[in-house]
C-alpha atoms as a PDB file:
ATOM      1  CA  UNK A   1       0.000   0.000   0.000  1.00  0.00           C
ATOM      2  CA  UNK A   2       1.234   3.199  -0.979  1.00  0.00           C
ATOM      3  CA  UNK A   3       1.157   6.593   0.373  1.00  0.00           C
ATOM      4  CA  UNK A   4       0.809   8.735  -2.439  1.00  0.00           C
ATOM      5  CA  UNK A   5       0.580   8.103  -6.172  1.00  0.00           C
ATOM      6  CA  UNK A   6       3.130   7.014  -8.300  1.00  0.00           C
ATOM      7  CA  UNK A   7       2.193   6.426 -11.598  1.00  0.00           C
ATOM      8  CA  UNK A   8       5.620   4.820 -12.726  1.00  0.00           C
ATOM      9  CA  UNK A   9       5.862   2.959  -9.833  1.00  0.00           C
ATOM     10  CA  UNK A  10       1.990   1.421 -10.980  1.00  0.00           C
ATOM     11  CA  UNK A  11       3.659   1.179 -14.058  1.00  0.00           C
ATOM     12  CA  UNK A  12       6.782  -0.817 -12.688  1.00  0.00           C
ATOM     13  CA  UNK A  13       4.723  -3.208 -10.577  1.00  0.00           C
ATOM     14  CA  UNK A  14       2.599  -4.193 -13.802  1.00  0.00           C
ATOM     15  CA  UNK A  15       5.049  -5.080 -15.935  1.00  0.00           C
ATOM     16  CA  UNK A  16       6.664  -7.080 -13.184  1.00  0.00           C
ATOM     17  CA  UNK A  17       3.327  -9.071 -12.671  1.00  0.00           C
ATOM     18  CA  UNK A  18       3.480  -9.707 -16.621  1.00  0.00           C
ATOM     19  CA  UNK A  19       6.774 -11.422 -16.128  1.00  0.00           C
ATOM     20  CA  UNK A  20       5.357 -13.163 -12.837  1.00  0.00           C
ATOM     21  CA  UNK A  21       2.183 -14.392 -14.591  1.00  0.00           C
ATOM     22  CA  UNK A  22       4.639 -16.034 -17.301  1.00  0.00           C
ATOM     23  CA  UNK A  23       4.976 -13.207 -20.030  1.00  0.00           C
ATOM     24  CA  UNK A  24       8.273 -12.459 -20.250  1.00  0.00           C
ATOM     25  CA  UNK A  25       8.459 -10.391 -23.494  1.00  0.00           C
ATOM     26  CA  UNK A  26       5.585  -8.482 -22.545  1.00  0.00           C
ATOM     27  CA  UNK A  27       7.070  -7.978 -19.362  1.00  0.00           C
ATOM     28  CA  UNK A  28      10.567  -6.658 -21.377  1.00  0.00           C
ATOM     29  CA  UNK A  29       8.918  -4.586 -23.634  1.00  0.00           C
ATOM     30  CA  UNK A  30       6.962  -2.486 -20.803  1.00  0.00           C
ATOM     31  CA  UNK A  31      10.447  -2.175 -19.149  1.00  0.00           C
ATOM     32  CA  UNK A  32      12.127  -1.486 -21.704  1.00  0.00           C
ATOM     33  CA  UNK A  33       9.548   1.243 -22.524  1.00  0.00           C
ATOM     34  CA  UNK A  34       9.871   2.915 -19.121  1.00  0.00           C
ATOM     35  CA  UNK A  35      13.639   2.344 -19.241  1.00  0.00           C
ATOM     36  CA  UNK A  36      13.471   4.936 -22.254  1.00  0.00           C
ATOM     37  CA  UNK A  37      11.345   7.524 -19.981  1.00  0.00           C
ATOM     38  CA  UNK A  38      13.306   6.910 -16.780  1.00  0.00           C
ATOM     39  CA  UNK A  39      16.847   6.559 -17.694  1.00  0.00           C
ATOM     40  CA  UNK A  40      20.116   6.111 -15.462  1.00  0.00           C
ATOM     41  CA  UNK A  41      19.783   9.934 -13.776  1.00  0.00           C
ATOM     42  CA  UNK A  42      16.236   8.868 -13.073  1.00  0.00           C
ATOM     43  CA  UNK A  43      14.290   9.254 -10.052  1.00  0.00           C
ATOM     44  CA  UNK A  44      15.958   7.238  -7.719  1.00  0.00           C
ATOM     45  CA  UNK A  45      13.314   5.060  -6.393  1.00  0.00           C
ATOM     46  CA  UNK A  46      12.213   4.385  -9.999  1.00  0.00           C
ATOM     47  CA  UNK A  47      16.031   3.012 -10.818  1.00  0.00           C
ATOM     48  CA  UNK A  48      15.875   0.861  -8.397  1.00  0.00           C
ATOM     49  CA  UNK A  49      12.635  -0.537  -9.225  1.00  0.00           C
ATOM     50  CA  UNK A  50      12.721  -1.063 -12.666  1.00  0.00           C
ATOM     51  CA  UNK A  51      16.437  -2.145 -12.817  1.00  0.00           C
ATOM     52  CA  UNK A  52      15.790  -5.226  -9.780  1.00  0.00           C
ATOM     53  CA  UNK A  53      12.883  -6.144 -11.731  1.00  0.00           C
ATOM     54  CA  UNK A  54      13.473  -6.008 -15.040  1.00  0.00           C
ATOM     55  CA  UNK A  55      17.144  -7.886 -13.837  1.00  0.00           C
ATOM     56  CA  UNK A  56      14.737 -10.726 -12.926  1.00  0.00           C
ATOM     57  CA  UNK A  57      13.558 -10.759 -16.667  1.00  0.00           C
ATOM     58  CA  UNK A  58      17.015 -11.684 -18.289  1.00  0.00           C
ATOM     59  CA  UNK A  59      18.172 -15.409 -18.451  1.00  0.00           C
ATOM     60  CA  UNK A  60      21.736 -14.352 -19.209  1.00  0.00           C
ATOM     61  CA  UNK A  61      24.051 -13.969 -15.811  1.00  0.00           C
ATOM     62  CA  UNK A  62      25.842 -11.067 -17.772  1.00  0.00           C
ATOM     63  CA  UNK A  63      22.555  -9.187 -18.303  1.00  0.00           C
ATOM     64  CA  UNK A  64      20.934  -9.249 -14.974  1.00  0.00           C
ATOM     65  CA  UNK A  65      23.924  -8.003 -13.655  1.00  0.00           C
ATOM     66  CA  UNK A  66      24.116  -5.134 -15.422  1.00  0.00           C
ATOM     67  CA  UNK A  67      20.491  -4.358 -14.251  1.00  0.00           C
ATOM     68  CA  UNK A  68      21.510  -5.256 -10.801  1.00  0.00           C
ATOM     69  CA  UNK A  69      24.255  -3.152 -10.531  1.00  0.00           C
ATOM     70  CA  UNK A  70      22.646  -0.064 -11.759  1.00  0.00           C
ATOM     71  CA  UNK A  71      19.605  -1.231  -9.007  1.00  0.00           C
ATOM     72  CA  UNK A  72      22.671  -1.009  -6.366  1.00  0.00           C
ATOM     73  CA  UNK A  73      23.694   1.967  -7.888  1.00  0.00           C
ATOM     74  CA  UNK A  74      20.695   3.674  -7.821  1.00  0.00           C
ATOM     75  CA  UNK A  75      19.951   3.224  -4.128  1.00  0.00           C
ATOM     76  CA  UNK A  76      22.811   4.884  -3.225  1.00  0.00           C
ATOM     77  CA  UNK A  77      21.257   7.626  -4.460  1.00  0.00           C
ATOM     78  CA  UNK A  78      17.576   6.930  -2.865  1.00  0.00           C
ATOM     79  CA  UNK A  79      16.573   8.553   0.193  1.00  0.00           C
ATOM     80  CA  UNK A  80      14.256   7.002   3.015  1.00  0.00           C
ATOM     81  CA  UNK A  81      12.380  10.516   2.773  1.00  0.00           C
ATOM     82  CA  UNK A  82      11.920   9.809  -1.131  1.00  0.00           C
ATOM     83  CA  UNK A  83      11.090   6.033  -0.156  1.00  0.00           C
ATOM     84  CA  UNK A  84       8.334   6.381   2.039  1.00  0.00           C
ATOM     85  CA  UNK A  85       6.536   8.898  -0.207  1.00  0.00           C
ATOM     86  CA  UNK A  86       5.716   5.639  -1.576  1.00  0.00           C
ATOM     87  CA  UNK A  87       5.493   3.493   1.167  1.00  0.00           C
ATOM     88  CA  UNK A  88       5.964   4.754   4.812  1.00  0.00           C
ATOM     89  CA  UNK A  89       7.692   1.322   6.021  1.00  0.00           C
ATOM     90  CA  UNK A  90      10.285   1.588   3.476  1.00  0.00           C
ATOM     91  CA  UNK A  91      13.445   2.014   4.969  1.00  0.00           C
ATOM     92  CA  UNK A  92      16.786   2.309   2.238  1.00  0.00           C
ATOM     93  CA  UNK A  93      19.020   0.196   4.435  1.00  0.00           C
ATOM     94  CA  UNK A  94      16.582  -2.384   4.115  1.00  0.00           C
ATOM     95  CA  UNK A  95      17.036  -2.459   0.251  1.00  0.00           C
ATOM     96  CA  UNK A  96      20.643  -3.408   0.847  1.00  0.00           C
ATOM     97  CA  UNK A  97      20.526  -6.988   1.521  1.00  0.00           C
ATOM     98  CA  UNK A  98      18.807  -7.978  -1.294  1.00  0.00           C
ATOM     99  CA  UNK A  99      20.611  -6.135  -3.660  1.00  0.00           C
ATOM    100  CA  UNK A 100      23.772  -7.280  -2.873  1.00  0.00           C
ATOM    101  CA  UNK A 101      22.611 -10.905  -3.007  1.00  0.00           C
ATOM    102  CA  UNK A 102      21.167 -10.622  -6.204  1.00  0.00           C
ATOM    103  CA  UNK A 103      24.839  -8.897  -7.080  1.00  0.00           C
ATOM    104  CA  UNK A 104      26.368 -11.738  -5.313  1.00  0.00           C
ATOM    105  CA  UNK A 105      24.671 -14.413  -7.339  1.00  0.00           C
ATOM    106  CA  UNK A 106      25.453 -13.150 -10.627  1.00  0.00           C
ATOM    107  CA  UNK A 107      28.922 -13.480  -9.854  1.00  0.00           C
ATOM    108  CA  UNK A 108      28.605 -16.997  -9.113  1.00  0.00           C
ATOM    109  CA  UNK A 109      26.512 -17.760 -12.125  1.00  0.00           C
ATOM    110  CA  UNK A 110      29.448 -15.969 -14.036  1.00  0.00           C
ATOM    111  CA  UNK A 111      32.482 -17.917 -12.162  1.00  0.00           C
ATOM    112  CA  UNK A 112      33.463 -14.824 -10.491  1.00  0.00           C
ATOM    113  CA  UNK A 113      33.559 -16.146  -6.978  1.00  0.00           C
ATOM    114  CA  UNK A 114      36.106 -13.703  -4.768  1.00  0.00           C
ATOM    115  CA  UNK A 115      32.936 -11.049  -5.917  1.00  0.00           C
ATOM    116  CA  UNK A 116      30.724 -13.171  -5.230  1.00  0.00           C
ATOM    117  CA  UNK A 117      31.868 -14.314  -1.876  1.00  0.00           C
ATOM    118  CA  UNK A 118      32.574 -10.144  -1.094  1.00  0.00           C
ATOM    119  CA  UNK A 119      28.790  -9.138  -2.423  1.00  0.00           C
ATOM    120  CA  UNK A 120      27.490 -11.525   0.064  1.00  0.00           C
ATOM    121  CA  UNK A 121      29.650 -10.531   2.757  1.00  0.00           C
ATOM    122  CA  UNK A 122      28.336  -7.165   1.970  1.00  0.00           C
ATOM    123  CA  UNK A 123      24.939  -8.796   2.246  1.00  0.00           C
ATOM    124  CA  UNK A 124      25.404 -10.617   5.739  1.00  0.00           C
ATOM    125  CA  UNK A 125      26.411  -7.214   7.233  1.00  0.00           C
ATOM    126  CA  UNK A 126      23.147  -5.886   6.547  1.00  0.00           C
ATOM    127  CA  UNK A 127      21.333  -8.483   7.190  1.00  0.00           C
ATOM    128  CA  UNK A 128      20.046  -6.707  10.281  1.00  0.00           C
ATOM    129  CA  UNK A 129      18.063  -3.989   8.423  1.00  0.00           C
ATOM    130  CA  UNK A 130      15.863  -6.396   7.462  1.00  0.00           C
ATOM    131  CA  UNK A 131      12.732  -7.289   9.171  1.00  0.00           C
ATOM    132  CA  UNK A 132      11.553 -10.547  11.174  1.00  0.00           C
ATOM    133  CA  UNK A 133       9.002 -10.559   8.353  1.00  0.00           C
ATOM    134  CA  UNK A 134       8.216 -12.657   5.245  1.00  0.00           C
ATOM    135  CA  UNK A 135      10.144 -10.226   3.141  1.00  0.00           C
ATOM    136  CA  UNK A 136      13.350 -10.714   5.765  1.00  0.00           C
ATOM    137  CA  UNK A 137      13.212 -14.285   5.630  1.00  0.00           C
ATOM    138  CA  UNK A 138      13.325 -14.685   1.982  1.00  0.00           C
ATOM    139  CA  UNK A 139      16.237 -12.495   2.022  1.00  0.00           C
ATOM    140  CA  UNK A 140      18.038 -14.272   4.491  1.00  0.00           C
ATOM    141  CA  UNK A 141      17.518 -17.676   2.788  1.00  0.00           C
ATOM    142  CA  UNK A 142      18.419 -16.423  -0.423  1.00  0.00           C
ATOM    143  CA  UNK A 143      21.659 -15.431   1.253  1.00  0.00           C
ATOM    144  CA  UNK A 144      21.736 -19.305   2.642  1.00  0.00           C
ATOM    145  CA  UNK A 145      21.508 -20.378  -0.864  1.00  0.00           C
ATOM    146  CA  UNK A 146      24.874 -18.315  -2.515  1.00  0.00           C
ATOM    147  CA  UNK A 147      26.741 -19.177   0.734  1.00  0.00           C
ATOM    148  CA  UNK A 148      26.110 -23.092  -0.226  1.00  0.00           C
ATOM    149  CA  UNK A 149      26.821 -22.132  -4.013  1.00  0.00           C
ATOM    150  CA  UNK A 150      29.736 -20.845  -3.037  1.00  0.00           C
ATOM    151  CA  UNK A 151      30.816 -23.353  -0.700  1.00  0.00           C
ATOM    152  CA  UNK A 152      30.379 -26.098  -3.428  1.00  0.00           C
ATOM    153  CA  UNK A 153      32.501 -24.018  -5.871  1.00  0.00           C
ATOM    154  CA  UNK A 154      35.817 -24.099  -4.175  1.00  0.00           C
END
């Protein structure tokens, strides 16, 4: 739930449920589309939207983590203030985790395991921005994952 209304953000969240209700391409080309509007110097909070979702989107290593970076990026940038004009729980920090895991894990997909193993270090630290939630816990056992991909790798 929202506290204002963010028409790009509606627009983010849609074409992420076309690639969640099995539509890629549809889901790429609405991306895509607001990629052109948005753009790297962006709002913020958009960046990081659209570029961790539309990262999901790619089946190439190489190409979601190019998305994911600029989503990591982009939040460096992002301000809780400019957050919670969307949602009032968001908090920036929170963001963190995630991000870094999903930076983490495209290393390993790509054999680059030292930046892998550092992303998710990166991760763990801020593990404790994240709630005791459902949100949290998916986090945190996407972090579990990597760690055993990574401990099977050396």
């Amino acid at each position: 739930m929202s506290t204002g209304t963010d028409q790009v953000m509606d627009r983010i969240m849609q074409a992420t449920a076309l690639h969640q209700r099995g539509d890629p391409a549809a889901a790429t080309a609405a991306f895509t589309a607001l990629w052109a509007e948005i753009g790297p110097d962006g709002d913020p909070l958009h960046v990081v939207a659209l570029a961790h979702y539309f990262a999901d989107v790619h089946d190439d290593p190489a190409a979601r983590q190019e998305w994911d970076l600029r989503a990591l990026a982009a939040a460096d940038a992002l301000t809780d203030d400019r957050a919670r004009t969307y949602h009032a729980s968001l908090d920036v920090a929170g963001f963190y985790p995630s991000l870094h895991a999903n930076v983490a894990d495209n290393h390993a997909a790509l054999g680059e395991y030292d930046l892998a193993r550092a992303h998710l270090a990166m991760a763990r630290e801020l593990q404790d921005r994240l709630g005791q939630d459902a949100y949290g816990e998916l986090v945190r056992d996407y972090l579990d994952k990597i760690e055993a991909r990574l401990a099977a790798s050396v």
